[in-house]
PDB file of N, CA and C in Angstrom:
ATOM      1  N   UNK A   1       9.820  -4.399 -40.115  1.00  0.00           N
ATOM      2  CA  UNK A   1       8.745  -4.488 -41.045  1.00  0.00           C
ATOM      3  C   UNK A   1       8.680  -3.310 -42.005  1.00  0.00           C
ATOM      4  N   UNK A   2       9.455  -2.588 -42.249  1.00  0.00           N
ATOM      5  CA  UNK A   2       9.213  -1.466 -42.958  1.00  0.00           C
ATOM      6  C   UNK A   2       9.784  -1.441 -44.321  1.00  0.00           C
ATOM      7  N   UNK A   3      10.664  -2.959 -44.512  1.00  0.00           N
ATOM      8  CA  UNK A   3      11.128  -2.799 -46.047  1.00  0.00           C
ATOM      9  C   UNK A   3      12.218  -2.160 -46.423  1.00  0.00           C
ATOM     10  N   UNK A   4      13.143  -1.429 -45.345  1.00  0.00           N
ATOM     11  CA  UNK A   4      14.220  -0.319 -45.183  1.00  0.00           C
ATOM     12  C   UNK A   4      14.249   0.907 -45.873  1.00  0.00           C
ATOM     13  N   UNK A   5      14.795   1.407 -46.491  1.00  0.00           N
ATOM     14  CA  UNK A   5      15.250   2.418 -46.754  1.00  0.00           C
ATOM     15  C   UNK A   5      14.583   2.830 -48.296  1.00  0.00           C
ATOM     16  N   UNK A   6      14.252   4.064 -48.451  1.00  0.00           N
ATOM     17  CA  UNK A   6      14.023   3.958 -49.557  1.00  0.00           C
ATOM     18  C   UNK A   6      15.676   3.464 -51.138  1.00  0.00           C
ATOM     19  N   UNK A   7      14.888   3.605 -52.038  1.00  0.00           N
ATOM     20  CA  UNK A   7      15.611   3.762 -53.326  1.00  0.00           C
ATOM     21  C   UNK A   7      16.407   4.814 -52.835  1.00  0.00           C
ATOM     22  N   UNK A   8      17.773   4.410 -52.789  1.00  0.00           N
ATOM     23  CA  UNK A   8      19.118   5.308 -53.185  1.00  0.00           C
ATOM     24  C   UNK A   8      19.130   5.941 -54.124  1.00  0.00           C
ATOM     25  N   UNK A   9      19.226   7.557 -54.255  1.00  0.00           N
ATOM     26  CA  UNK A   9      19.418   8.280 -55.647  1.00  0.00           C
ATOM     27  C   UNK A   9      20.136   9.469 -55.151  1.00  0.00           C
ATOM     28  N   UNK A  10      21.005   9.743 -56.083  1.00  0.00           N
ATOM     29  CA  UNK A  10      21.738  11.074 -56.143  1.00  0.00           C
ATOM     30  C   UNK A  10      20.756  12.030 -55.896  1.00  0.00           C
ATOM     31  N   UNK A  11      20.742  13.181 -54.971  1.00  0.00           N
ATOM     32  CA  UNK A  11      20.236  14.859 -54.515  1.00  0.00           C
ATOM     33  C   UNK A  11      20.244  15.628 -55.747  1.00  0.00           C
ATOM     34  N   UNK A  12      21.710  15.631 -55.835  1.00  0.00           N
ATOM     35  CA  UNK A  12      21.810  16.578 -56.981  1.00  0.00           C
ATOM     36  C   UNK A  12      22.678  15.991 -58.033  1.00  0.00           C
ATOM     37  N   UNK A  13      22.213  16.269 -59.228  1.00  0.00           N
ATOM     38  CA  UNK A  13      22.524  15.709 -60.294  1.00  0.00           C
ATOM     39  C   UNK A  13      22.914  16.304 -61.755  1.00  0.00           C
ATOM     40  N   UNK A  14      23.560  16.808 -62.233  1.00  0.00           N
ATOM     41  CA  UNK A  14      23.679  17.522 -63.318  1.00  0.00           C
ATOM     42  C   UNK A  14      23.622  16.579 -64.380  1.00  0.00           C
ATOM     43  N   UNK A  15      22.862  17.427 -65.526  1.00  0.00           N
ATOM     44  CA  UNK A  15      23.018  16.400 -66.908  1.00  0.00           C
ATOM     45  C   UNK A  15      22.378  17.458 -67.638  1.00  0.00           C
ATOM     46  N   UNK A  16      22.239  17.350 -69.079  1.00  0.00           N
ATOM     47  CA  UNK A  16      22.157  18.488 -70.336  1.00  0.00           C
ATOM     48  C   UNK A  16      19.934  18.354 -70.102  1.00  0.00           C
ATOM     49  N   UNK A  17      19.188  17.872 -69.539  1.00  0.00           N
ATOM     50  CA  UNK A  17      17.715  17.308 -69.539  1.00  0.00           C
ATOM     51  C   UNK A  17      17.547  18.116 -68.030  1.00  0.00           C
ATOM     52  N   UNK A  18      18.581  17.855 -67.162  1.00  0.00           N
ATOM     53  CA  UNK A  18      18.121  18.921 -66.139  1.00  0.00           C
ATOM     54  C   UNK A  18      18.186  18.083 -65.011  1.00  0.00           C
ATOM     55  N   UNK A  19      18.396  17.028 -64.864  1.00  0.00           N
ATOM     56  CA  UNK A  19      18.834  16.126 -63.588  1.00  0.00           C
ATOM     57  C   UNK A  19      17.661  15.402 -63.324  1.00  0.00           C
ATOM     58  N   UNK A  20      17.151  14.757 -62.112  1.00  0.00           N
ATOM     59  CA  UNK A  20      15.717  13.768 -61.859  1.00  0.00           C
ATOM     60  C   UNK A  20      14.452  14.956 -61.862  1.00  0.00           C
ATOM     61  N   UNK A  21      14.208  14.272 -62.581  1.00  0.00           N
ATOM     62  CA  UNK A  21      12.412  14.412 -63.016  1.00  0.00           C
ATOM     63  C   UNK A  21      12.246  16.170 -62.807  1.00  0.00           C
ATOM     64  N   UNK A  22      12.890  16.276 -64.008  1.00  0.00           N
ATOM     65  CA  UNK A  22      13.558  17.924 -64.363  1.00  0.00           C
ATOM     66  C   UNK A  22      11.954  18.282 -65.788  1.00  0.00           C
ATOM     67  N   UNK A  23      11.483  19.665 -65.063  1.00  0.00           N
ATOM     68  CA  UNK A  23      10.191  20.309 -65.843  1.00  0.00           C
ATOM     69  C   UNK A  23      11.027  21.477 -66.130  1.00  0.00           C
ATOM     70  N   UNK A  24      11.936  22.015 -67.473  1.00  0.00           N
ATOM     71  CA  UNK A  24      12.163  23.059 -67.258  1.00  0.00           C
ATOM     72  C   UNK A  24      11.214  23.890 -67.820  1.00  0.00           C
ATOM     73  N   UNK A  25      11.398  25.423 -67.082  1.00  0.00           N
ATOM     74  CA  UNK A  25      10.426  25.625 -67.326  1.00  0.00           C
ATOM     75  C   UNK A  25       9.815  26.419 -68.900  1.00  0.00           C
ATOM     76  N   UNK A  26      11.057  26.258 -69.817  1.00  0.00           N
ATOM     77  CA  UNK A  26      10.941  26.744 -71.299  1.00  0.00           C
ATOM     78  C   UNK A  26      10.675  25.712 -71.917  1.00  0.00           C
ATOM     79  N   UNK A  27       9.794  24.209 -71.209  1.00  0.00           N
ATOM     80  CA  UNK A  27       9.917  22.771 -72.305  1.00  0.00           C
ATOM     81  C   UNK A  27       9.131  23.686 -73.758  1.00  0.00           C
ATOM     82  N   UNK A  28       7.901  24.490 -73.643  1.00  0.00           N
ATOM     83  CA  UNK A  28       7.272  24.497 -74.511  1.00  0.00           C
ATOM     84  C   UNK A  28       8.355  25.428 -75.888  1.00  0.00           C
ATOM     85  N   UNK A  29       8.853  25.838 -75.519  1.00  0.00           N
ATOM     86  CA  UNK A  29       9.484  27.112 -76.278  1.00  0.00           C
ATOM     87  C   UNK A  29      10.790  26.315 -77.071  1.00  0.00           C
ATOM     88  N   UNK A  30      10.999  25.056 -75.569  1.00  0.00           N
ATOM     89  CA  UNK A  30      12.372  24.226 -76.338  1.00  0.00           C
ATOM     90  C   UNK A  30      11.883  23.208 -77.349  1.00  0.00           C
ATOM     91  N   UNK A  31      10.765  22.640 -76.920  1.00  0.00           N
ATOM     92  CA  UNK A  31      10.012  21.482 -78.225  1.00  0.00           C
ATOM     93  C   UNK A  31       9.618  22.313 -79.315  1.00  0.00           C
ATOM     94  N   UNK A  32       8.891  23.547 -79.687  1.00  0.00           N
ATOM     95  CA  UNK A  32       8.542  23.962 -80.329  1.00  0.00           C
ATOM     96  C   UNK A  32      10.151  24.217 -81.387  1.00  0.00           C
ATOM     97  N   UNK A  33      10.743  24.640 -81.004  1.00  0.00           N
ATOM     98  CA  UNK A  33      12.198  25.423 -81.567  1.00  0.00           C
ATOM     99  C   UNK A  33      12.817  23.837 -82.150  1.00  0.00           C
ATOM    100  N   UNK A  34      12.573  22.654 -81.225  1.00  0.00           N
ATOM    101  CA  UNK A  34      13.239  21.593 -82.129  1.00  0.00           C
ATOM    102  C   UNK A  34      12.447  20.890 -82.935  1.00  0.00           C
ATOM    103  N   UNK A  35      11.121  21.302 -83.197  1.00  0.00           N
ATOM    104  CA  UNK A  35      10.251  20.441 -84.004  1.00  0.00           C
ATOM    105  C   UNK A  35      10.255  21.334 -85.288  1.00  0.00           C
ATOM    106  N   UNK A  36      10.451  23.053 -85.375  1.00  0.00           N
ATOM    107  CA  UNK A  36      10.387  23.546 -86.243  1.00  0.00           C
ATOM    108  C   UNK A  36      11.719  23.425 -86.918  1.00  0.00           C
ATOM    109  N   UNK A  37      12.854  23.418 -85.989  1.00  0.00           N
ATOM    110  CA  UNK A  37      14.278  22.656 -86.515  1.00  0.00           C
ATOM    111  C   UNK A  37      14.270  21.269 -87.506  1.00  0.00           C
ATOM    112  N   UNK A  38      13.157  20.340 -86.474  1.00  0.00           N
ATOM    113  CA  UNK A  38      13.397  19.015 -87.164  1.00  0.00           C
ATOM    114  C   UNK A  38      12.943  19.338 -89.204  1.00  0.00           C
ATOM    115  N   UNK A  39      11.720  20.136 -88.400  1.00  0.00           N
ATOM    116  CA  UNK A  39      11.232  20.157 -89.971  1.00  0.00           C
ATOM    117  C   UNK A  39      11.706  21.035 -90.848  1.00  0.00           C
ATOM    118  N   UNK A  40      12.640  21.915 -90.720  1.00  0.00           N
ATOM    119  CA  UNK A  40      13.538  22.841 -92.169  1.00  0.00           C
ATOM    120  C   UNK A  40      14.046  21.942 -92.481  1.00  0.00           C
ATOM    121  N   UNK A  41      15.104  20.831 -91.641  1.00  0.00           N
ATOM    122  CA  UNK A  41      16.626  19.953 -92.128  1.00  0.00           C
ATOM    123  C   UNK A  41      15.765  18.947 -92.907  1.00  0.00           C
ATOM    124  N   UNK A  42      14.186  18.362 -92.371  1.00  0.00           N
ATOM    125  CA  UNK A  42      13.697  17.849 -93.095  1.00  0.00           C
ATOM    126  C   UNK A  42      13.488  17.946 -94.592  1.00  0.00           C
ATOM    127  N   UNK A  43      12.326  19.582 -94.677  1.00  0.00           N
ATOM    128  CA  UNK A  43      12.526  19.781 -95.848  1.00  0.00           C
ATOM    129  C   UNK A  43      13.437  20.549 -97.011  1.00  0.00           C
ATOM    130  N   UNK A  44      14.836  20.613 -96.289  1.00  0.00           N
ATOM    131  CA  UNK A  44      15.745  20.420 -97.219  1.00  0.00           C
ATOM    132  C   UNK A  44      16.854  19.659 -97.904  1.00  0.00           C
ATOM    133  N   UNK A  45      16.695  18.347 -96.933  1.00  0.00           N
ATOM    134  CA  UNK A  45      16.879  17.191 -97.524  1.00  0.00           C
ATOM    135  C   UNK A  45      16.539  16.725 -98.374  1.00  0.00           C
ATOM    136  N   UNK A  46      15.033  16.883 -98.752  1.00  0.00           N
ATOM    137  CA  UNK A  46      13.638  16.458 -99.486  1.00  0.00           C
ATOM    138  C   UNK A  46      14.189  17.525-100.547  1.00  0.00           C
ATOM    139  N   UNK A  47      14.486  18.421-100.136  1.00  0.00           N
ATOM    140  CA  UNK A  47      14.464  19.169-101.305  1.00  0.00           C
ATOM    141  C   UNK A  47      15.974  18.805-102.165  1.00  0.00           C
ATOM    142  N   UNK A  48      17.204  18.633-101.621  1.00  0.00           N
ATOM    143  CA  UNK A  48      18.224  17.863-102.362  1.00  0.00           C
ATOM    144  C   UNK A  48      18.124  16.846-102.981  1.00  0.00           C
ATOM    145  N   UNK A  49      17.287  16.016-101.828  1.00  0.00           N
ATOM    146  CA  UNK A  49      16.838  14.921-102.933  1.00  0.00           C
ATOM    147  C   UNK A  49      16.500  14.791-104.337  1.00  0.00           C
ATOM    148  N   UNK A  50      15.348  15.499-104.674  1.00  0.00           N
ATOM    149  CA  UNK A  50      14.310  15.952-105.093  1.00  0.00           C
ATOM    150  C   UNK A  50      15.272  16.458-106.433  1.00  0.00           C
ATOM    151  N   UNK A  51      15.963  17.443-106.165  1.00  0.00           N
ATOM    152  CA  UNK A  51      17.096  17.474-107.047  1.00  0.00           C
ATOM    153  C   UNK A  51      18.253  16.716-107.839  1.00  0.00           C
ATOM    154  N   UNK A  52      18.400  16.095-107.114  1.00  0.00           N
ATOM    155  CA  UNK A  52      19.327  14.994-107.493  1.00  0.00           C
ATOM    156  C   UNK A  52      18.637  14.157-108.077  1.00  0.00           C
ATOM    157  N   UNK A  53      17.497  13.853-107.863  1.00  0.00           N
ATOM    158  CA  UNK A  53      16.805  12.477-108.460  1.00  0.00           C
ATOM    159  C   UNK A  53      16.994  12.305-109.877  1.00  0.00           C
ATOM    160  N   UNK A  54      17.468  11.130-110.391  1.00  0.00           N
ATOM    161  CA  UNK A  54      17.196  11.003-111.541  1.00  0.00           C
ATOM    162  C   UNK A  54      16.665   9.698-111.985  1.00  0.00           C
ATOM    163  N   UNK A  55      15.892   9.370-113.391  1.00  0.00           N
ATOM    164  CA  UNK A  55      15.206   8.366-113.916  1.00  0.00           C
ATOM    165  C   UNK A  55      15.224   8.425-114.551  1.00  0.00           C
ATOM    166  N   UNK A  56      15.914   6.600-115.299  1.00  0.00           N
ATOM    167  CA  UNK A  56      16.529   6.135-116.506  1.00  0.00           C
ATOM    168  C   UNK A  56      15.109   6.007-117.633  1.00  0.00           C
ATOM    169  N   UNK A  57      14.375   5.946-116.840  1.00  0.00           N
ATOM    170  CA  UNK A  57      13.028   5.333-117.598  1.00  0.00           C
ATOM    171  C   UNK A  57      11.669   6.251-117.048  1.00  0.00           C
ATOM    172  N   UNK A  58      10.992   7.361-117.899  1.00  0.00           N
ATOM    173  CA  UNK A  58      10.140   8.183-117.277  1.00  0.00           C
ATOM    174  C   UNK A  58       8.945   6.956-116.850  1.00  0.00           C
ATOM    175  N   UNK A  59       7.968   7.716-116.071  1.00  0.00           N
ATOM    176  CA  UNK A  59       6.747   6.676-116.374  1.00  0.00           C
ATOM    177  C   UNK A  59       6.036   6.914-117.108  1.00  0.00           C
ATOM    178  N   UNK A  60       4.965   5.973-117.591  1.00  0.00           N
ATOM    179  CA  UNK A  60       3.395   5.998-118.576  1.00  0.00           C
ATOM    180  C   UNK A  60       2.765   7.136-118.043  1.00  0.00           C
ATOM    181  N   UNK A  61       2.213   7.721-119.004  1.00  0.00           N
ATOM    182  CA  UNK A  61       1.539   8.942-118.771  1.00  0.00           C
ATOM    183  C   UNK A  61       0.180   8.595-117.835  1.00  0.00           C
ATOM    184  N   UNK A  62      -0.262   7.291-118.574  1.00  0.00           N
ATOM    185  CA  UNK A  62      -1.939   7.300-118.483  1.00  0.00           C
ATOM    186  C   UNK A  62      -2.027   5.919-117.227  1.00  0.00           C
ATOM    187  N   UNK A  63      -1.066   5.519-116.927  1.00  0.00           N
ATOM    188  CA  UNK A  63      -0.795   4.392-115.877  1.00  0.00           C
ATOM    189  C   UNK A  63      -0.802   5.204-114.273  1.00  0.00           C
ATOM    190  N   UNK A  64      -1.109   3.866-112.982  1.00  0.00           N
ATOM    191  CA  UNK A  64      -1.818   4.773-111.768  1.00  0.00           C
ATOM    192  C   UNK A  64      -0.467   3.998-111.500  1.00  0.00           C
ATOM    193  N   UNK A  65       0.275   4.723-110.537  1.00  0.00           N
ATOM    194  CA  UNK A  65       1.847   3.855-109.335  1.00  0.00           C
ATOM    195  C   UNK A  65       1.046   4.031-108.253  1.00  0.00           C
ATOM    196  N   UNK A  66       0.705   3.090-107.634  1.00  0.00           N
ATOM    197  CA  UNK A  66       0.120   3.270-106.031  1.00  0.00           C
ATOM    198  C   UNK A  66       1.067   3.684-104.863  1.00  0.00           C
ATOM    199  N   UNK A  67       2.610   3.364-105.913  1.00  0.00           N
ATOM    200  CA  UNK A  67       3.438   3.191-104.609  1.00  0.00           C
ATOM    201  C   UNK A  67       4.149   4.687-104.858  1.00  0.00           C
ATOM    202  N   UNK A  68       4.204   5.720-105.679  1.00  0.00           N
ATOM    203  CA  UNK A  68       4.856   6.825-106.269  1.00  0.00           C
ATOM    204  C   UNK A  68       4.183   7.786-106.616  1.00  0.00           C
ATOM    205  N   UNK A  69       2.588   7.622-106.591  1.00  0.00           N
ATOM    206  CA  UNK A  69       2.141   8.685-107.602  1.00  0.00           C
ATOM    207  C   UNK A  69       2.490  10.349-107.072  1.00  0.00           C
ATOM    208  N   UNK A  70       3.004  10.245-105.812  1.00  0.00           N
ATOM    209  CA  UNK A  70       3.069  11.825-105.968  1.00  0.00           C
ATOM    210  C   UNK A  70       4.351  12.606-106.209  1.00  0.00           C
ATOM    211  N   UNK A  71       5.321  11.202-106.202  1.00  0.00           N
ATOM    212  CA  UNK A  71       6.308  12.081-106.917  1.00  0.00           C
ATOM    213  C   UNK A  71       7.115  12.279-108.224  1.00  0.00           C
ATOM    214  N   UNK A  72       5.623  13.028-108.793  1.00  0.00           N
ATOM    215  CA  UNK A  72       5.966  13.213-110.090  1.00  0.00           C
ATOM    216  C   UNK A  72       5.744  14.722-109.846  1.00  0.00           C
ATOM    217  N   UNK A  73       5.091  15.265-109.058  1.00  0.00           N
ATOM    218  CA  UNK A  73       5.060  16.754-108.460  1.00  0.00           C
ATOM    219  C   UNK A  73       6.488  17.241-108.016  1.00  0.00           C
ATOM    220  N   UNK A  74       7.503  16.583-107.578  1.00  0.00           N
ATOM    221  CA  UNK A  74       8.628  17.072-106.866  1.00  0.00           C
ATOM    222  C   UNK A  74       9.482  16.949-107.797  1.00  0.00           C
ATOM    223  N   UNK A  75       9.574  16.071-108.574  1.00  0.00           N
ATOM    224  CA  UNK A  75      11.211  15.530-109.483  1.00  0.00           C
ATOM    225  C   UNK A  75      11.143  16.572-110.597  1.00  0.00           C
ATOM    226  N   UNK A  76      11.966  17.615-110.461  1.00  0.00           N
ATOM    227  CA  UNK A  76      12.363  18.120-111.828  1.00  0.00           C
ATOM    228  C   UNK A  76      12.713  17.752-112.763  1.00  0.00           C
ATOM    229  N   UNK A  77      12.590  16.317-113.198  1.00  0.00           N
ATOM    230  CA  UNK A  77      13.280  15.637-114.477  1.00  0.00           C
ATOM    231  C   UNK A  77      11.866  15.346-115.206  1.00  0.00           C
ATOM    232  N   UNK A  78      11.304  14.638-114.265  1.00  0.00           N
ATOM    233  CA  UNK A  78       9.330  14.117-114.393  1.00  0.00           C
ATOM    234  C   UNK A  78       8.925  15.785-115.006  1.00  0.00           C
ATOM    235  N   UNK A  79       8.450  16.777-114.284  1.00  0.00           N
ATOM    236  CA  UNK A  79       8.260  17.253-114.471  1.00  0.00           C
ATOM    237  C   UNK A  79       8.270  18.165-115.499  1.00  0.00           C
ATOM    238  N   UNK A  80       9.483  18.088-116.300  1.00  0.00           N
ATOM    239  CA  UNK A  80       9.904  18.528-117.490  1.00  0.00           C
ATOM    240  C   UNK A  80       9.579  17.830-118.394  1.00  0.00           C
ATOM    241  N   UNK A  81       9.832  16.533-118.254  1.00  0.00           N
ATOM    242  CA  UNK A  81       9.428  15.886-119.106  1.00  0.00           C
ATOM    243  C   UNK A  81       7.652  15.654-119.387  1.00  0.00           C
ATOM    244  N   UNK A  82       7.048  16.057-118.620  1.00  0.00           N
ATOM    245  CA  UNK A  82       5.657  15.862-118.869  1.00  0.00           C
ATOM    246  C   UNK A  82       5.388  17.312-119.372  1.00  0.00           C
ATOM    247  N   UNK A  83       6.038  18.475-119.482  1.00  0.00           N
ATOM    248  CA  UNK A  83       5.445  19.677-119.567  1.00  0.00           C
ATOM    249  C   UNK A  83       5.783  19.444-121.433  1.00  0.00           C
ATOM    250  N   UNK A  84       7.204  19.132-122.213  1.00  0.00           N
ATOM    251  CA  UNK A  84       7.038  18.701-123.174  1.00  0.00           C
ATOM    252  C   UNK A  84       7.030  17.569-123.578  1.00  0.00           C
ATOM    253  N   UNK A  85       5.869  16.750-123.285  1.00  0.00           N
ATOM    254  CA  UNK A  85       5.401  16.049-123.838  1.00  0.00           C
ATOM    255  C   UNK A  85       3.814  16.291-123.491  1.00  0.00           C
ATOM    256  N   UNK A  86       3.412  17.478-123.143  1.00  0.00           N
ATOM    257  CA  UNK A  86       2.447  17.977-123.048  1.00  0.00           C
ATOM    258  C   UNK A  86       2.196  19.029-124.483  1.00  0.00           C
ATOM    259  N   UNK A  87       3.509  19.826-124.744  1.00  0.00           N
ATOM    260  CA  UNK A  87       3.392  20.418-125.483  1.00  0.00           C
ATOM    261  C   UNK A  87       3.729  19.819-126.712  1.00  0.00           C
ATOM    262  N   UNK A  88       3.975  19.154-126.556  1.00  0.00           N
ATOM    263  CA  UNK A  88       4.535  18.286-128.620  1.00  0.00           C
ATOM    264  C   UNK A  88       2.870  17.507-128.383  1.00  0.00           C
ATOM    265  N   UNK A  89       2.174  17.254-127.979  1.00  0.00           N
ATOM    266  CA  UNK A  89       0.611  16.983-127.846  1.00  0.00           C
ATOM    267  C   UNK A  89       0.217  17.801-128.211  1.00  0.00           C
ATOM    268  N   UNK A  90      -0.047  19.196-127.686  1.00  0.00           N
ATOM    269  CA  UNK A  90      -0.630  20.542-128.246  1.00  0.00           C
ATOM    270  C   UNK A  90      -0.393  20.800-129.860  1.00  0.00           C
ATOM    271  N   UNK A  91       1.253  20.815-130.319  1.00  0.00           N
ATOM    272  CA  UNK A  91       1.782  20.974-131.134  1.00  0.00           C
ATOM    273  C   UNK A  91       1.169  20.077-132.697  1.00  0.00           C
ATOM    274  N   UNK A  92       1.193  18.585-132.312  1.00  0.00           N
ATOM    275  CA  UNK A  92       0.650  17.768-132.850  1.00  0.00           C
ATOM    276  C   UNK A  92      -1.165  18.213-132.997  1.00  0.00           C
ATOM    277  N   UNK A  93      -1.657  18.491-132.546  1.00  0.00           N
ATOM    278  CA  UNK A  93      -3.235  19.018-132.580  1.00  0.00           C
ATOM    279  C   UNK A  93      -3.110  19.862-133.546  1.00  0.00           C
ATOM    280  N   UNK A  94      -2.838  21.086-133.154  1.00  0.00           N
ATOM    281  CA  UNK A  94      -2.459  22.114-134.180  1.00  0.00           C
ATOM    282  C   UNK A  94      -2.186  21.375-135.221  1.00  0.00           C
ATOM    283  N   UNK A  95      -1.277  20.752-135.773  1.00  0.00           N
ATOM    284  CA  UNK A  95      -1.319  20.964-136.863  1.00  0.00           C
ATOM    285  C   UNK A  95      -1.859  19.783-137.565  1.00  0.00           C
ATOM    286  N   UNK A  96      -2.538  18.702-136.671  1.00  0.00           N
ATOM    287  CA  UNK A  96      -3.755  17.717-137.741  1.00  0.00           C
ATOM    288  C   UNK A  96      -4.866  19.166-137.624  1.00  0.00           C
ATOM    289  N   UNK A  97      -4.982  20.299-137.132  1.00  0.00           N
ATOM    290  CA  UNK A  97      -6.132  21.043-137.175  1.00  0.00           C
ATOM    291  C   UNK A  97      -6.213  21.895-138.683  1.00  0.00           C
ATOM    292  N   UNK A  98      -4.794  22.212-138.517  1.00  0.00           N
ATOM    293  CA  UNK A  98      -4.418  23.130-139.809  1.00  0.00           C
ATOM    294  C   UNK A  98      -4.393  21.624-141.057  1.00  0.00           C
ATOM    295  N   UNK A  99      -3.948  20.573-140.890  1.00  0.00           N
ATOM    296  CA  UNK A  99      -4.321  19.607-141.747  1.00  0.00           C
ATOM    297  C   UNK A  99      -5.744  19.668-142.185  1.00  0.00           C
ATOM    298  N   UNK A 100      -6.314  19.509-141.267  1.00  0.00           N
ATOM    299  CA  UNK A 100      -7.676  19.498-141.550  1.00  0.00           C
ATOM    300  C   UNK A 100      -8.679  20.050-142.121  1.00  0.00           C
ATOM    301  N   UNK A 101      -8.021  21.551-142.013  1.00  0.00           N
ATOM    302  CA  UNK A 101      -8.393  22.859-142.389  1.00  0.00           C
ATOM    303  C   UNK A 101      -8.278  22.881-143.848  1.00  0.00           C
ATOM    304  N   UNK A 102      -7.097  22.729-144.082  1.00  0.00           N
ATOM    305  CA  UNK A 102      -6.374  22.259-145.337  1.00  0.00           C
ATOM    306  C   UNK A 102      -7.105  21.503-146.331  1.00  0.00           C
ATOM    307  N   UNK A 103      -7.702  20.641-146.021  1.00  0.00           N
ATOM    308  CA  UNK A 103      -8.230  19.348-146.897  1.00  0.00           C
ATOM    309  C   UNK A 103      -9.666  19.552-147.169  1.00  0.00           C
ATOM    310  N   UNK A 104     -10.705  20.480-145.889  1.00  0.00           N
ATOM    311  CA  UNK A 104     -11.698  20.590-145.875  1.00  0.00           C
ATOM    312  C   UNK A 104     -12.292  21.691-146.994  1.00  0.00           C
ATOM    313  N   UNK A 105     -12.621  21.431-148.054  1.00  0.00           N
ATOM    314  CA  UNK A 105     -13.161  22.395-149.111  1.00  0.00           C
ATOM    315  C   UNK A 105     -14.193  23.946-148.758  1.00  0.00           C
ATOM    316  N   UNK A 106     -13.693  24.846-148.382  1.00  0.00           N
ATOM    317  CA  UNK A 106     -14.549  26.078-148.531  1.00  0.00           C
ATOM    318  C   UNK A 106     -15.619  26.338-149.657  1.00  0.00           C
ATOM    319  N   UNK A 107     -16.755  26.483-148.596  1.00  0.00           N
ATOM    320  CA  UNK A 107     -18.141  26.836-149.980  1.00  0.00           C
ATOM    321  C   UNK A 107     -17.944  28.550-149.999  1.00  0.00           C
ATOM    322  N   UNK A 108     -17.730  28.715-151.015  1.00  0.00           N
ATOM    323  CA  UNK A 108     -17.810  30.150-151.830  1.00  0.00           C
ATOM    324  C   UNK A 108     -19.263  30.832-151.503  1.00  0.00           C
TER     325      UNK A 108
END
């Protein structure tokens, strides 16, 4: 009546995790070291990426992408391109201002 023997398992066991129901005792020091690992290779992937990216067609300035909007912060191509076409905006002001200036008659 006893069901026999327990589950057969290897005593001793070597493997790279530490063998059966292995606590070593640096887990915290070893997860920490591969999560801060995971995340450099992460963000320098992101960051090659990011580099490499390119786009045939910028987007609308004044249009919302639900599916993209934040990477117009990372792409150095976006980014350039919005800084002048930020400034040929400025540029354009200026000078309907000085137009304006121009046309507007001074009282003596």
């Amino acid at each position: 009546m006893g069901g026999g023997r327990k589950i057969p398992y290897p005593k001793h066991v070597w493997s790279p995790a530490g063998g059966w129901y292995a606590q070593p005792a640096n887990w915290k020091r070893n997860t920490a070291f591969f999560t801060f690992l995971t995340f450099c290779l992460t963000a320098w992937a992101w960051k090659i990426s990011a580099e490499n990216e390119f786009h045939h067609r910028m987007p609308d300035p004044n249009q919302f992408y639900p599916k993209g909007v934040a990477f117009r912060s990372w792409t150095k191509q976006i980014i350039e391109y919005e800084k002048a076409q930020k400034a040929l905006k400025e540029k354009e002001a200026a000078q309907k201002a000085a137009q304006a200036a121009k046309e507007t008659p001074r009282e003596a």
